[in-house]
N, C-alpha and C. Protein backbone atom coordinates (compact mmCIF):
# COMPACT_ATOMS: atom_id res chain seq x y z
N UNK A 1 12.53 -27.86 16.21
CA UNK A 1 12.61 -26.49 15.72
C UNK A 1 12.78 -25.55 16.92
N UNK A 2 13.88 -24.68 16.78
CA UNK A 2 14.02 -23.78 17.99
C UNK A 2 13.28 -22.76 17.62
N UNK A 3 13.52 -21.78 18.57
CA UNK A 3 12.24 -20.82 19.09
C UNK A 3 13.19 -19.47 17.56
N UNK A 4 14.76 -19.13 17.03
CA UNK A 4 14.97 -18.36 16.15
C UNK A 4 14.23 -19.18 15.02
N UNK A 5 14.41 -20.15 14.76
CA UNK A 5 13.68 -20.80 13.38
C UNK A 5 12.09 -20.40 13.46
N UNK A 6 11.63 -20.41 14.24
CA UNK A 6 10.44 -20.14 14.33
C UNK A 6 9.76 -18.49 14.21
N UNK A 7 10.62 -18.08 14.61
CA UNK A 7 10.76 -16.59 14.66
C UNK A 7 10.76 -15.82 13.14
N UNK A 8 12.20 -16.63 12.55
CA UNK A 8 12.84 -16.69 11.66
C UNK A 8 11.22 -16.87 10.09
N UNK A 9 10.70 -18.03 10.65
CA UNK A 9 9.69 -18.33 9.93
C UNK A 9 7.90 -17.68 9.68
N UNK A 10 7.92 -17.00 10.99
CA UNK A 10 7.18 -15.72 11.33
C UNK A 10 6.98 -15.14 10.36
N UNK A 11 8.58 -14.26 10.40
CA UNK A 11 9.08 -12.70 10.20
C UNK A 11 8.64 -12.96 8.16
N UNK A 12 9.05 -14.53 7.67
CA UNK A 12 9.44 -14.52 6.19
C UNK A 12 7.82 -14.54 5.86
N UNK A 13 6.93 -15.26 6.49
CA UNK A 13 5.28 -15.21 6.22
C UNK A 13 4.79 -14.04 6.50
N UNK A 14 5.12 -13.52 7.25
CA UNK A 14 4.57 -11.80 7.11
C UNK A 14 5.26 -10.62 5.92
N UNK A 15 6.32 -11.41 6.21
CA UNK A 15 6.78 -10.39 4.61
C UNK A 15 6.33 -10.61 3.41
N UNK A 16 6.23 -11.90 3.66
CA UNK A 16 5.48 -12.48 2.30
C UNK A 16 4.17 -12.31 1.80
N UNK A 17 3.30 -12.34 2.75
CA UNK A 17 1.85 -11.83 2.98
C UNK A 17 1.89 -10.21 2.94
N UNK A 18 2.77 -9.67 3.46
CA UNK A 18 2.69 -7.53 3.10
C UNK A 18 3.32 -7.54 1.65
N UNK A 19 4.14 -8.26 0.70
CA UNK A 19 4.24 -8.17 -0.64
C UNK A 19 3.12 -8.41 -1.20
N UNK A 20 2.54 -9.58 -1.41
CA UNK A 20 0.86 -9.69 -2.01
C UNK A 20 0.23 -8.96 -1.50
N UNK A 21 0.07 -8.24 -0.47
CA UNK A 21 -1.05 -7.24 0.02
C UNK A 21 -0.65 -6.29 -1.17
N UNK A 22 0.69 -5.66 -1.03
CA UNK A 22 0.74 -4.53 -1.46
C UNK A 22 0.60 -5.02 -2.85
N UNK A 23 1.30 -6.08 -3.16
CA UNK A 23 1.01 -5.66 -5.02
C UNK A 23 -0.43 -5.75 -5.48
N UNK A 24 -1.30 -6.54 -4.72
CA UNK A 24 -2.69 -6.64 -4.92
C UNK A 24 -3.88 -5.59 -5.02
N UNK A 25 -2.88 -4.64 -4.08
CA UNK A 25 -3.63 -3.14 -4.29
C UNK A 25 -3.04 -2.47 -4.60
N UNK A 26 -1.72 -2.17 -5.21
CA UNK A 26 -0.59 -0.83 -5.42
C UNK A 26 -1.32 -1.51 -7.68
N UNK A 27 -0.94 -2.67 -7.89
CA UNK A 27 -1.59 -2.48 -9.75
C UNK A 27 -2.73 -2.46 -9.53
N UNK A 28 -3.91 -2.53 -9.48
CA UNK A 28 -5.28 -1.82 -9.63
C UNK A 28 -4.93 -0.70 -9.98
N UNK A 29 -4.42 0.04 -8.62
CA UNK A 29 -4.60 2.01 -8.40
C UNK A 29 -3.75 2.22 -9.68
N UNK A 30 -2.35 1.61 -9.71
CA UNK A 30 -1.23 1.97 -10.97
C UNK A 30 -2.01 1.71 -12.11
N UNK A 31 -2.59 0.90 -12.44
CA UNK A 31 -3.15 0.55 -13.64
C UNK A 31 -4.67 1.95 -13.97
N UNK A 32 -5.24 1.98 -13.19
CA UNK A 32 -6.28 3.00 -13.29
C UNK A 32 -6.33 4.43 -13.48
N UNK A 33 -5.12 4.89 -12.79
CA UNK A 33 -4.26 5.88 -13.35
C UNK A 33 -3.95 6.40 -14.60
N UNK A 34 -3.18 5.21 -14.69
CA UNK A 34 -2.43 5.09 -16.07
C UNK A 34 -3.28 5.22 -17.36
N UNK A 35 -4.58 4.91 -16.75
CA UNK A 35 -5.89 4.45 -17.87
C UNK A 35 -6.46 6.10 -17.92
N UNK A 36 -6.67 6.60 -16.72
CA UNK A 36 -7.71 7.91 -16.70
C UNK A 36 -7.11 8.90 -16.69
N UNK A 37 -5.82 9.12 -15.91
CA UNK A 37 -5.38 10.42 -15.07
C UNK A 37 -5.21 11.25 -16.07
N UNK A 38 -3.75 10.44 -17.38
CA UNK A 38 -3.65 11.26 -18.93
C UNK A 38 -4.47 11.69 -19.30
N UNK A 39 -5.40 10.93 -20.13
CA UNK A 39 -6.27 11.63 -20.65
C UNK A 39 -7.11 12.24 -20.31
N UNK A 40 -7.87 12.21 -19.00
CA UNK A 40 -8.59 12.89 -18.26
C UNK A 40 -8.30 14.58 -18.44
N UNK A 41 -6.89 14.36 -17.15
CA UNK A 41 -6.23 15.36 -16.98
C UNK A 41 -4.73 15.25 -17.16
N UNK A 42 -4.43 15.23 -18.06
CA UNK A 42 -3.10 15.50 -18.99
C UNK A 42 -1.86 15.40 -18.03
N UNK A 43 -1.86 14.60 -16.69
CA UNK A 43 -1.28 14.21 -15.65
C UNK A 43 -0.48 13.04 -16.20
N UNK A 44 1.09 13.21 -15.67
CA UNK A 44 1.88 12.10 -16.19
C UNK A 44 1.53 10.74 -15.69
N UNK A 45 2.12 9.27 -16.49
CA UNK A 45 1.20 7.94 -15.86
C UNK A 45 2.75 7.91 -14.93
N UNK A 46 1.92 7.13 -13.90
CA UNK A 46 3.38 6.85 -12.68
C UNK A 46 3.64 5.41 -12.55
N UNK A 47 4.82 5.35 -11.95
CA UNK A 47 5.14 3.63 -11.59
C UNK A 47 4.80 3.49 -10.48
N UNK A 48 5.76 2.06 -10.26
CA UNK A 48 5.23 1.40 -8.97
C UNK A 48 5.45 1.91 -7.99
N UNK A 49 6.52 2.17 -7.40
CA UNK A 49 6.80 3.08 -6.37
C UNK A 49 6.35 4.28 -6.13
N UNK A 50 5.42 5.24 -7.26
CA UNK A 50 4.54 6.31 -6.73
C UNK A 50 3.71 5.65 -6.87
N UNK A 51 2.92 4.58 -6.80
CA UNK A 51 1.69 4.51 -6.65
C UNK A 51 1.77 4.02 -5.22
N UNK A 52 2.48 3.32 -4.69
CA UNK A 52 2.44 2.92 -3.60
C UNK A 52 2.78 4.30 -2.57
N UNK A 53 3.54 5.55 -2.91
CA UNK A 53 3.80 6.54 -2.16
C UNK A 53 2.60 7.33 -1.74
N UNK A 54 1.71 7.21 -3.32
CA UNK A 54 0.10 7.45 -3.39
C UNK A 54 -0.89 7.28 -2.46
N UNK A 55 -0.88 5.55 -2.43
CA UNK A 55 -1.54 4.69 -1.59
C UNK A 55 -1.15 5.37 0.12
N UNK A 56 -0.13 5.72 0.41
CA UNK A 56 -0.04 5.73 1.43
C UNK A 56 -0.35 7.32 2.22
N UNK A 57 -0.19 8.09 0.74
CA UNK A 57 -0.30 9.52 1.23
C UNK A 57 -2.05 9.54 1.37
N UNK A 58 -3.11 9.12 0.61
CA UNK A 58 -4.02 9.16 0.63
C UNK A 58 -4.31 8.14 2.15
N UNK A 59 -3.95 7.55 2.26
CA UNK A 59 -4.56 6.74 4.15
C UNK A 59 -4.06 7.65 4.92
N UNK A 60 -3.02 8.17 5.13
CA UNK A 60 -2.43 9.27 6.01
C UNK A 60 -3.47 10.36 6.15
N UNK A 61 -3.69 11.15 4.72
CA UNK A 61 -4.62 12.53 4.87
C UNK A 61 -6.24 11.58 5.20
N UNK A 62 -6.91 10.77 4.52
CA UNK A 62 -8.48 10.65 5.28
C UNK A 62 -7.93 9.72 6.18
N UNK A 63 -7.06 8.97 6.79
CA UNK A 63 -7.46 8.50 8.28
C UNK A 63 -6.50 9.47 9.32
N UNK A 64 -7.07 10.50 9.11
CA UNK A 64 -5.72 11.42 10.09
C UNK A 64 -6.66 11.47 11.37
N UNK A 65 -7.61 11.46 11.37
CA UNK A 65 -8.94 11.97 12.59
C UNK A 65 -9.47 10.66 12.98
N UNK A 66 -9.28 9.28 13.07
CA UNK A 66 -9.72 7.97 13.00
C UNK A 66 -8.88 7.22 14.07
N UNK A 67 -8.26 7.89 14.81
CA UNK A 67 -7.94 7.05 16.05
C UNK A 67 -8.61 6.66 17.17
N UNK A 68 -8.73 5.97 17.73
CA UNK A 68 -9.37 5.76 19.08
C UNK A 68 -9.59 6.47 19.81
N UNK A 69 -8.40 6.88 20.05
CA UNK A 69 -7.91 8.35 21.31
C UNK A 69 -8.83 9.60 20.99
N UNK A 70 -9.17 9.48 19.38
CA UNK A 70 -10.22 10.99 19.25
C UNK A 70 -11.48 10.89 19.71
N UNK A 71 -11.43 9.29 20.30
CA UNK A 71 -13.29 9.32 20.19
C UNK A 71 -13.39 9.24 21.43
N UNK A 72 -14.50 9.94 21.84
CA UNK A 72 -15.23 9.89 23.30
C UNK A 72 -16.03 9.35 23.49
């Protein structure tokens, strides 16, 4: 096995492993939504791709102050 096959075989296990990450946590949030947000608050239910836009806007705003570099 050369060193691209190997590379090659890397790159496909990490992609493969960030798809199950994400679908493992993007239906929970989609599904819970879908369950509360309507009726709660009369908020439309979303798909997959906003929930995952969701997922990401919410880590952005609370880990905005959580870097290393902020801490002394």
């Amino acid at each position: 096995m050369n060193n691209f096959s190997k590379v090659l075989t890397a790159l496909g296990a990490f992609i493969g492993v960030l798809a199950v990450w994400t679908l493992l946590v993007t239906i929970p949030v989609q599904l819970l939504w879908n369950w509360l947000c309507p009726e709660l608050f009369g908020l439309p239910k979303i798909g997959f791709l906003q929930t995952v836009g969701l997922i990401v806007l919410i880590n952005f705003l609370l880990n905005r102050g959580n870097s290393k570099s902020d801490k002394s």
